[in-house]
PDB file of N, CA and C in Angstrom:
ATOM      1  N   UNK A   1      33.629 -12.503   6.012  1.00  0.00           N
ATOM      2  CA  UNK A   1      33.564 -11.158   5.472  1.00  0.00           C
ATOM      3  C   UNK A   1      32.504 -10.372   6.237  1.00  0.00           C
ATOM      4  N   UNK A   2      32.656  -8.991   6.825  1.00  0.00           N
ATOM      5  CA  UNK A   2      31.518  -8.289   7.201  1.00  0.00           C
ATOM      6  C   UNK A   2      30.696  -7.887   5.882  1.00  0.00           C
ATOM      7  N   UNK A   3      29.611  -7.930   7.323  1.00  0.00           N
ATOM      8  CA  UNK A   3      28.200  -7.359   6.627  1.00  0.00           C
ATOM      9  C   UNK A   3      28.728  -6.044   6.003  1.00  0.00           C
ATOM     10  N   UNK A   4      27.498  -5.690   4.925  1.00  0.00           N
ATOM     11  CA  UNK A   4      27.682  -4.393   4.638  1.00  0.00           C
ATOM     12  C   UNK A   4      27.218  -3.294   5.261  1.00  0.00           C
ATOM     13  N   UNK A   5      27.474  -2.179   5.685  1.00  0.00           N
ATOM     14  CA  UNK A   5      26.053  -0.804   6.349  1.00  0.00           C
ATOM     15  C   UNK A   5      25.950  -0.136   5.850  1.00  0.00           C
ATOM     16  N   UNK A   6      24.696   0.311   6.269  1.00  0.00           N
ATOM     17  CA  UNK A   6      23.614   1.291   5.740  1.00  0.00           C
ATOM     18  C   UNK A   6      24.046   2.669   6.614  1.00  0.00           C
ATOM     19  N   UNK A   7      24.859   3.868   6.476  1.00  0.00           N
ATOM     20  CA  UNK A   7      24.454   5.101   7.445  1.00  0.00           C
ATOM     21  C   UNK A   7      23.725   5.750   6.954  1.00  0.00           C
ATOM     22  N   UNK A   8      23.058   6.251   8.391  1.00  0.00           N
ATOM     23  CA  UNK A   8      22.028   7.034   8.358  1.00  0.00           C
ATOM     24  C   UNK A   8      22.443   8.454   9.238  1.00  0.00           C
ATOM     25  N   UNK A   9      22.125   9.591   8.268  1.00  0.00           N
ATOM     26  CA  UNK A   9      22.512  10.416   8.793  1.00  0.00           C
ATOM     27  C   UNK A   9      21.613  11.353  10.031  1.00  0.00           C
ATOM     28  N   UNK A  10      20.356  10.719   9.786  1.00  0.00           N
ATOM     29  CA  UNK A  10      18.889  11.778  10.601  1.00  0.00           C
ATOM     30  C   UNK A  10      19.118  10.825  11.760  1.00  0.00           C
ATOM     31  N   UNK A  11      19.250  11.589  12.836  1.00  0.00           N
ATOM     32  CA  UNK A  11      19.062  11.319  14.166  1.00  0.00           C
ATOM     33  C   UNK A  11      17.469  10.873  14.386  1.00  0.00           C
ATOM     34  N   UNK A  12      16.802  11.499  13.510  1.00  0.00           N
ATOM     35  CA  UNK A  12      15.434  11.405  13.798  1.00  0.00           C
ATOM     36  C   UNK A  12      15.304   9.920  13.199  1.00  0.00           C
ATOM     37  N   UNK A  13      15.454   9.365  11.722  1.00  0.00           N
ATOM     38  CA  UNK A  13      15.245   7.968  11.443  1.00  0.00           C
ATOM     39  C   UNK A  13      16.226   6.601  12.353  1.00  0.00           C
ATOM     40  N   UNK A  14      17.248   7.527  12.847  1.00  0.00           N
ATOM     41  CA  UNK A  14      18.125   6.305  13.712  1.00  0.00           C
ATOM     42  C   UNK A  14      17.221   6.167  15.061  1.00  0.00           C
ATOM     43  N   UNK A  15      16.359   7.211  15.501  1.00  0.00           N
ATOM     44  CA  UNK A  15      15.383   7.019  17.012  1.00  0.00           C
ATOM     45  C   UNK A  15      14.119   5.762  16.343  1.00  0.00           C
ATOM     46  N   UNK A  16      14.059   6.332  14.845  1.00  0.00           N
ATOM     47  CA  UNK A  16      13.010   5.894  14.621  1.00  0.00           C
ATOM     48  C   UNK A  16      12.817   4.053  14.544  1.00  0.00           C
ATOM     49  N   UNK A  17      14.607   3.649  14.212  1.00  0.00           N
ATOM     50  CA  UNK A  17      14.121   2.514  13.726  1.00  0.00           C
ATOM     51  C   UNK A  17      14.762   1.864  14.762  1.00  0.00           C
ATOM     52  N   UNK A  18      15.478   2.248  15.858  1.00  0.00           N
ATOM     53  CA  UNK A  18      15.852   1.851  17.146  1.00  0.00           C
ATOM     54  C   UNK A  18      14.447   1.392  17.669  1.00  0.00           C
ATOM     55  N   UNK A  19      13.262   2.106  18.007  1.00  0.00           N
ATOM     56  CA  UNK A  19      12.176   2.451  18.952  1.00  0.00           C
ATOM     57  C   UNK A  19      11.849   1.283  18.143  1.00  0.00           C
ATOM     58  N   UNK A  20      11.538   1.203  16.785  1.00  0.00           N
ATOM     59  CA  UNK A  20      10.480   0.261  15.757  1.00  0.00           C
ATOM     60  C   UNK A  20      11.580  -1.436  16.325  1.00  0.00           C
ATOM     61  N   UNK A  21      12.482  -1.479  16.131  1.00  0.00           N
ATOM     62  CA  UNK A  21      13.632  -2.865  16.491  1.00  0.00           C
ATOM     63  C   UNK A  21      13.007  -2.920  17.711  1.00  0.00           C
ATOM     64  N   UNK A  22      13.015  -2.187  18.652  1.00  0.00           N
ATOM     65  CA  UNK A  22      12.860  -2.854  20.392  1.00  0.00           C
ATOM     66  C   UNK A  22      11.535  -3.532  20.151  1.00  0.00           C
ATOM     67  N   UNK A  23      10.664  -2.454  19.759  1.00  0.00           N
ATOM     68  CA  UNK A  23       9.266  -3.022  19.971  1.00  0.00           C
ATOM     69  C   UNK A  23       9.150  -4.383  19.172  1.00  0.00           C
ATOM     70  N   UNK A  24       9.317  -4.643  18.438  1.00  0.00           N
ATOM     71  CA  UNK A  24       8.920  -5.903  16.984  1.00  0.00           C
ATOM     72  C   UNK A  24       9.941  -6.926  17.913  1.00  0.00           C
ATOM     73  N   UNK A  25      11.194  -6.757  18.306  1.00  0.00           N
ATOM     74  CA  UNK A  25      12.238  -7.130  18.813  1.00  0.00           C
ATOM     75  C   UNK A  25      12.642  -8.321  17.798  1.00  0.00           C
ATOM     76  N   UNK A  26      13.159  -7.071  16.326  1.00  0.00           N
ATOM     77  CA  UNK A  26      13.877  -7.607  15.058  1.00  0.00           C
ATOM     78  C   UNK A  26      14.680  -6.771  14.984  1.00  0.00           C
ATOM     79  N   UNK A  27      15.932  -7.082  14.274  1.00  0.00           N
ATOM     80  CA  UNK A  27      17.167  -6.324  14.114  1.00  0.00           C
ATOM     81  C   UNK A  27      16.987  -5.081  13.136  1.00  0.00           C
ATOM     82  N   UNK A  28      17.928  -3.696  13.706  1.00  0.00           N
ATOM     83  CA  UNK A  28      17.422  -2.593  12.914  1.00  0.00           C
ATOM     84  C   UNK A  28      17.761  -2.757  11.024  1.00  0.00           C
ATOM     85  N   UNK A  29      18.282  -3.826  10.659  1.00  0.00           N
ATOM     86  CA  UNK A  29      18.549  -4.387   9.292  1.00  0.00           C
ATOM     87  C   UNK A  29      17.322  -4.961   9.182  1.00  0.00           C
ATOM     88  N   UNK A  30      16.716  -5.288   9.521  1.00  0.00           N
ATOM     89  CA  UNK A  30      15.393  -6.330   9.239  1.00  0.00           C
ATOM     90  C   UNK A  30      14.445  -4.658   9.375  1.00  0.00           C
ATOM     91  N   UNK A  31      14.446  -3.960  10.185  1.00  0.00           N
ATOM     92  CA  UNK A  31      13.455  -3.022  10.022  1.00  0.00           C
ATOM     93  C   UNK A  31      13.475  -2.044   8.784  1.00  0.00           C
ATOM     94  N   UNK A  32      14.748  -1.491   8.891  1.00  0.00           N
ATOM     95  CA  UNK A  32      15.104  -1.045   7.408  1.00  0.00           C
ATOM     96  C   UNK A  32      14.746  -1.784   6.029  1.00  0.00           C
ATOM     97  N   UNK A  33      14.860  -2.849   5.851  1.00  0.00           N
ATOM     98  CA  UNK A  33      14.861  -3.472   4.872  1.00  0.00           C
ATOM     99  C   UNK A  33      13.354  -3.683   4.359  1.00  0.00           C
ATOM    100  N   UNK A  34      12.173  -3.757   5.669  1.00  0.00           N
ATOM    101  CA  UNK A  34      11.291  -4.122   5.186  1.00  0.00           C
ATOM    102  C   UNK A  34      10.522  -3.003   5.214  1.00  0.00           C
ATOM    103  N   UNK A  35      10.872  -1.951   5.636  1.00  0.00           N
ATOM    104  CA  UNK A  35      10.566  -0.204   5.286  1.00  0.00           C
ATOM    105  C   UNK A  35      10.777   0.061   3.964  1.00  0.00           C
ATOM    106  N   UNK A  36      11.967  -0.466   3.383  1.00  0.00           N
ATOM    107  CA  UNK A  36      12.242  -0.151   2.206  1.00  0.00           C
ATOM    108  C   UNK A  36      11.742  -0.693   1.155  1.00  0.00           C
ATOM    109  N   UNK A  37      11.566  -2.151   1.660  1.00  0.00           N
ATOM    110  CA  UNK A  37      10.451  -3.040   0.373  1.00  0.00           C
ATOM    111  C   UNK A  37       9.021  -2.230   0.063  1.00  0.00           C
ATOM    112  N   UNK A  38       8.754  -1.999   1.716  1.00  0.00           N
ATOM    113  CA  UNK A  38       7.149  -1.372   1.393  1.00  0.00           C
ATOM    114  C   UNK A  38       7.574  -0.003   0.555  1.00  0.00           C
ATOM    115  N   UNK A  39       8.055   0.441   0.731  1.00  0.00           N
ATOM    116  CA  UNK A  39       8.275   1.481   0.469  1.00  0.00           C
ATOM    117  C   UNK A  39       8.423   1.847  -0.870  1.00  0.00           C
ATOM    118  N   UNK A  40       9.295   0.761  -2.106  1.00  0.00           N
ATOM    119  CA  UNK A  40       9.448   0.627  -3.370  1.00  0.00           C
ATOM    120  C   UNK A  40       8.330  -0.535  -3.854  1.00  0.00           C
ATOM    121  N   UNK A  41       7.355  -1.291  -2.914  1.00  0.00           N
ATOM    122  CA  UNK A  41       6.313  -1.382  -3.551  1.00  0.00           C
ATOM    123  C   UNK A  41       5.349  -0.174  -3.833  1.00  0.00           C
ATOM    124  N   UNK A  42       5.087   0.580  -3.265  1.00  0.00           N
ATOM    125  CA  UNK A  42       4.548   1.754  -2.545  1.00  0.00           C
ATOM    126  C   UNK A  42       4.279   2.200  -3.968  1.00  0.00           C
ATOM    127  N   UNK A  43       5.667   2.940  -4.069  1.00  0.00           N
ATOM    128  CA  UNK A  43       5.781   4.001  -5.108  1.00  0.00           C
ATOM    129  C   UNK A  43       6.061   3.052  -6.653  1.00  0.00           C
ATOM    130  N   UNK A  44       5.907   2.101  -6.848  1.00  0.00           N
ATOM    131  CA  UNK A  44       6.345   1.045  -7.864  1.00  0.00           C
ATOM    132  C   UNK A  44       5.164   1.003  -8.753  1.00  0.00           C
ATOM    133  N   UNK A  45       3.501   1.170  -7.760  1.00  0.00           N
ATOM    134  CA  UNK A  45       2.437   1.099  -7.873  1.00  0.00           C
ATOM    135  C   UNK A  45       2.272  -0.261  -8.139  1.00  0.00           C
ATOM    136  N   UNK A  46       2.794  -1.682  -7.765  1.00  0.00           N
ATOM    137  CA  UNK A  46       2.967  -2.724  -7.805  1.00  0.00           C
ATOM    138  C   UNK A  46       2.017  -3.711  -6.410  1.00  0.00           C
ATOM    139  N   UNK A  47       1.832  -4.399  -6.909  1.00  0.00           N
ATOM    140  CA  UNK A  47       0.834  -5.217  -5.656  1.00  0.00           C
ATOM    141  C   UNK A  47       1.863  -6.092  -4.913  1.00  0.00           C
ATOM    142  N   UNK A  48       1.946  -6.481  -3.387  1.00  0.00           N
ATOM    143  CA  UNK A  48       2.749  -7.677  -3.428  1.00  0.00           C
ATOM    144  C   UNK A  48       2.462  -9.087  -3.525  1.00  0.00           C
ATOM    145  N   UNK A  49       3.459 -10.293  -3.543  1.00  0.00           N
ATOM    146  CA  UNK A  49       2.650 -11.298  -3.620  1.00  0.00           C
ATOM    147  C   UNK A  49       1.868 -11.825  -2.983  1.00  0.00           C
ATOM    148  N   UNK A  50       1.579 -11.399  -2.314  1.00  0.00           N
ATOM    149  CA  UNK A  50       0.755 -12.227  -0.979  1.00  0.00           C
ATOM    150  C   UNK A  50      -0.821 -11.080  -1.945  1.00  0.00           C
ATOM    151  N   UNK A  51      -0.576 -10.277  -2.005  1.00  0.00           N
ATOM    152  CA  UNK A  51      -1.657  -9.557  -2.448  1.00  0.00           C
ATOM    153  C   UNK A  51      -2.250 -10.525  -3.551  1.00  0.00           C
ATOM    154  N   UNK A  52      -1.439 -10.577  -4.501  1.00  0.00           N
ATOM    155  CA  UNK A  52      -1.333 -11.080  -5.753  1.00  0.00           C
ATOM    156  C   UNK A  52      -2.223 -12.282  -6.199  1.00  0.00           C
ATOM    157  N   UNK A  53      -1.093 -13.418  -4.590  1.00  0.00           N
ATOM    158  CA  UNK A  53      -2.111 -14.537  -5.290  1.00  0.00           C
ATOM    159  C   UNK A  53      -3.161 -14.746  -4.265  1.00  0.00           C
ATOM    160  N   UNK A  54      -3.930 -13.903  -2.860  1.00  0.00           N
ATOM    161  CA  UNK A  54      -5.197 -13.756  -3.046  1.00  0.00           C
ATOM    162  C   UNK A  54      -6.143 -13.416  -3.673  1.00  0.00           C
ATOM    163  N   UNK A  55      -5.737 -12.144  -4.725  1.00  0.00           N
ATOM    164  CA  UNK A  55      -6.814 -12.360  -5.514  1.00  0.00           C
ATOM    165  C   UNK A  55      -6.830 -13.136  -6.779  1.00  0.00           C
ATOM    166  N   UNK A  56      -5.921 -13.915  -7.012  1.00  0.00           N
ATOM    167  CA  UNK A  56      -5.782 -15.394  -7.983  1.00  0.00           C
ATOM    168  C   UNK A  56      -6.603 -16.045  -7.490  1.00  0.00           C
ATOM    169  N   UNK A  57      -6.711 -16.228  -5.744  1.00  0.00           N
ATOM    170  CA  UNK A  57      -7.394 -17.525  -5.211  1.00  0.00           C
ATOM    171  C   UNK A  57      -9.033 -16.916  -5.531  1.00  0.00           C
ATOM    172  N   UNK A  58      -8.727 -15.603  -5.483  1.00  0.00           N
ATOM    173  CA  UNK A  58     -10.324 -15.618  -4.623  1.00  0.00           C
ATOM    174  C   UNK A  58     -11.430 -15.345  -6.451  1.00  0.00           C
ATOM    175  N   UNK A  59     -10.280 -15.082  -7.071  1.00  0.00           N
ATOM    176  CA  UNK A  59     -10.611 -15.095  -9.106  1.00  0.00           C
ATOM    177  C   UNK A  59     -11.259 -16.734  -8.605  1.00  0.00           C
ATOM    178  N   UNK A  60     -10.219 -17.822  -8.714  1.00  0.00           N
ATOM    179  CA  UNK A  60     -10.149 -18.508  -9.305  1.00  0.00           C
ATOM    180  C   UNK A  60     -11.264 -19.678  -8.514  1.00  0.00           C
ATOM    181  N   UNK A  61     -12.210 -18.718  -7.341  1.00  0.00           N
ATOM    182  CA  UNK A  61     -12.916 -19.856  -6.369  1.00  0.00           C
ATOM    183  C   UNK A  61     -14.114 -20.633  -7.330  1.00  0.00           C
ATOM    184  N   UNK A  62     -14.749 -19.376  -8.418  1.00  0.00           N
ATOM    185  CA  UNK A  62     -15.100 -19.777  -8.975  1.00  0.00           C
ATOM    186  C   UNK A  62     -15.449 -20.278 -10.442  1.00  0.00           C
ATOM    187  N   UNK A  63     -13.918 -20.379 -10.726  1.00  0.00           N
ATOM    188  CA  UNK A  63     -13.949 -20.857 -12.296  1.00  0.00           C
ATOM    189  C   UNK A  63     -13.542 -22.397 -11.891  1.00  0.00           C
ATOM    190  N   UNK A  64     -13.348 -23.214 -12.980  1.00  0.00           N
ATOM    191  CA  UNK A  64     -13.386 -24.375 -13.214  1.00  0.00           C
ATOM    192  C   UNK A  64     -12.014 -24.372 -14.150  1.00  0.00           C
ATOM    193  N   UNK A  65     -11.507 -23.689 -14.602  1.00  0.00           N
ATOM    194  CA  UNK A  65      -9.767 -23.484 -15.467  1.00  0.00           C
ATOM    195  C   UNK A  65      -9.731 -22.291 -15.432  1.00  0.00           C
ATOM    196  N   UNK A  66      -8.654 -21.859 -14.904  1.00  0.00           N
ATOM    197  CA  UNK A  66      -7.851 -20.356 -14.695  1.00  0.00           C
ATOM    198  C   UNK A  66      -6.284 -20.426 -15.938  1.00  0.00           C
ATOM    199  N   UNK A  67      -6.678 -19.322 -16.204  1.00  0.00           N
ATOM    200  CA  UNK A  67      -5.539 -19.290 -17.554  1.00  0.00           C
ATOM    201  C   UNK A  67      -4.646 -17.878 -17.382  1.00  0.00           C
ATOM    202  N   UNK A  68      -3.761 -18.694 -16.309  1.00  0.00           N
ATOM    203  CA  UNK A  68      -2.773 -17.909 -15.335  1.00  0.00           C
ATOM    204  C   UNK A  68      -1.918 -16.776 -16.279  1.00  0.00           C
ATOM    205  N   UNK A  69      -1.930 -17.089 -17.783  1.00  0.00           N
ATOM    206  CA  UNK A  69      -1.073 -16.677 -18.428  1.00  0.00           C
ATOM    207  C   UNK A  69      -2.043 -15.117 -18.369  1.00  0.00           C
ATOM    208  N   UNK A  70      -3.192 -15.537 -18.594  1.00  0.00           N
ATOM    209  CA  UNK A  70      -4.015 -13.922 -18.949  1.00  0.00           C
ATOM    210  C   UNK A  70      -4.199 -12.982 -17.601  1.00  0.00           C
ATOM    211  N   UNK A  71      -4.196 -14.036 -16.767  1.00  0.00           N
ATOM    212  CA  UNK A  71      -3.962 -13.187 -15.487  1.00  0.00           C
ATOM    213  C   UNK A  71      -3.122 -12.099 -15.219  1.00  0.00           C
ATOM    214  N   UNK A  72      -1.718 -12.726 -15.792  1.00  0.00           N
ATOM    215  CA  UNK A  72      -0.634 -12.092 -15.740  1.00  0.00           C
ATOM    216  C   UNK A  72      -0.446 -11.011 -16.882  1.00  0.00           C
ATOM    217  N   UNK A  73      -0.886 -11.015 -17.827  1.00  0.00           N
ATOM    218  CA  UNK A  73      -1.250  -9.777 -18.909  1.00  0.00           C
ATOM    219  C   UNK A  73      -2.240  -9.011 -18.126  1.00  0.00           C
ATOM    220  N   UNK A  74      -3.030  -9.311 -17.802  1.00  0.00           N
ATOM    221  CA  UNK A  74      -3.886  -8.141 -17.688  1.00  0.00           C
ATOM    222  C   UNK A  74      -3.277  -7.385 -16.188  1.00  0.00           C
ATOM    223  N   UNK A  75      -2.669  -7.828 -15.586  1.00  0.00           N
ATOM    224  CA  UNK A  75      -1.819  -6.747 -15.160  1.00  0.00           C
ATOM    225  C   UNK A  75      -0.467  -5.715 -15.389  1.00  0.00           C
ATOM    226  N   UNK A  76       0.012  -6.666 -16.580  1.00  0.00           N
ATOM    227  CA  UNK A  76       1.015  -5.788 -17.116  1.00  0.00           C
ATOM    228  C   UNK A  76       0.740  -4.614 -17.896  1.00  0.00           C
ATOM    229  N   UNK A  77       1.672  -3.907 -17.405  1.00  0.00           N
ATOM    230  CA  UNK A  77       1.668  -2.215 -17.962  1.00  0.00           C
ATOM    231  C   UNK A  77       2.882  -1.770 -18.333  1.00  0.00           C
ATOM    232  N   UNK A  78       2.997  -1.340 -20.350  1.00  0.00           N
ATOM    233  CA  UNK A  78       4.303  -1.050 -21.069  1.00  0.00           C
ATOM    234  C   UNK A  78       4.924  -0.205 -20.318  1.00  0.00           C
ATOM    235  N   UNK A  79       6.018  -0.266 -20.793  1.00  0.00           N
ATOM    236  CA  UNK A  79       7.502   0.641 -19.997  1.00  0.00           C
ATOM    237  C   UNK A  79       7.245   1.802 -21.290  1.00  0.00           C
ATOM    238  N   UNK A  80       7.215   3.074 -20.277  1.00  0.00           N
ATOM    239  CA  UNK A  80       7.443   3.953 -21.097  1.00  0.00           C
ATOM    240  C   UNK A  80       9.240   4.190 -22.059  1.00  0.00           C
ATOM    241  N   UNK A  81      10.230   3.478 -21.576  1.00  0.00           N
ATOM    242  CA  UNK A  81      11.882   3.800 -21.963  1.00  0.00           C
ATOM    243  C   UNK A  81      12.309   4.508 -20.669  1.00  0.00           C
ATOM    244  N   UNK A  82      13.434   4.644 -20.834  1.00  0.00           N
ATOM    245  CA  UNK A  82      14.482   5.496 -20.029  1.00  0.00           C
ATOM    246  C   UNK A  82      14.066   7.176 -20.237  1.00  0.00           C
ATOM    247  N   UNK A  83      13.832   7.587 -19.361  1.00  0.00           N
ATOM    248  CA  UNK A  83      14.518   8.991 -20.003  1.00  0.00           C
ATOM    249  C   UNK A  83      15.574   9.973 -20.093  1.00  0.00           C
ATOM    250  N   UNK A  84      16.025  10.248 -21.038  1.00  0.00           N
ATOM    251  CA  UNK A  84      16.797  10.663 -21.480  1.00  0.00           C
ATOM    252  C   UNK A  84      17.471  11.997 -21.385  1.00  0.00           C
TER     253      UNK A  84
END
């Protein structure tokens, strides 16, 4: 089965992620894709994991029991709902 595509209609983002593929010399699906992750971490206001569990490690250099569960609360933040 083919892949699926992405068009892009700006001449300007198709130079852009051509130029970004040569240089990295990763496929323009791999550049897109990881434009877009940053991108909905970005605006998500979300940390990623690599963020995440350095500062777990660097919490946890000096405790003696880490209580992963509170970790993880104290970053959660309620959903306001849908709006409507």
């Amino acid at each position: 089965m083919a892949e699926p595509q992405l068009s892009v209609r700006s001449a300007r983002a198709r130079e852009l992620a051509h130029r970004i593929a040569r240089r990295e010399r990763r496929s323009i699906a791999d550049i897109v894709e990881r434009a877009l992750e940053t991108y909905e971490t970005i605006q998500a206001g979300r940390e990623s994991p690599a963020t995440f569990y350095a500062r777990l490690t660097a919490k946890a250099a000096g405790d003696d029991d880490l209580d992963i569960e509170a970790v993880i609360r104290s970053g959660r933040r309620p959903h306001s709902g849908p709006t409507l």
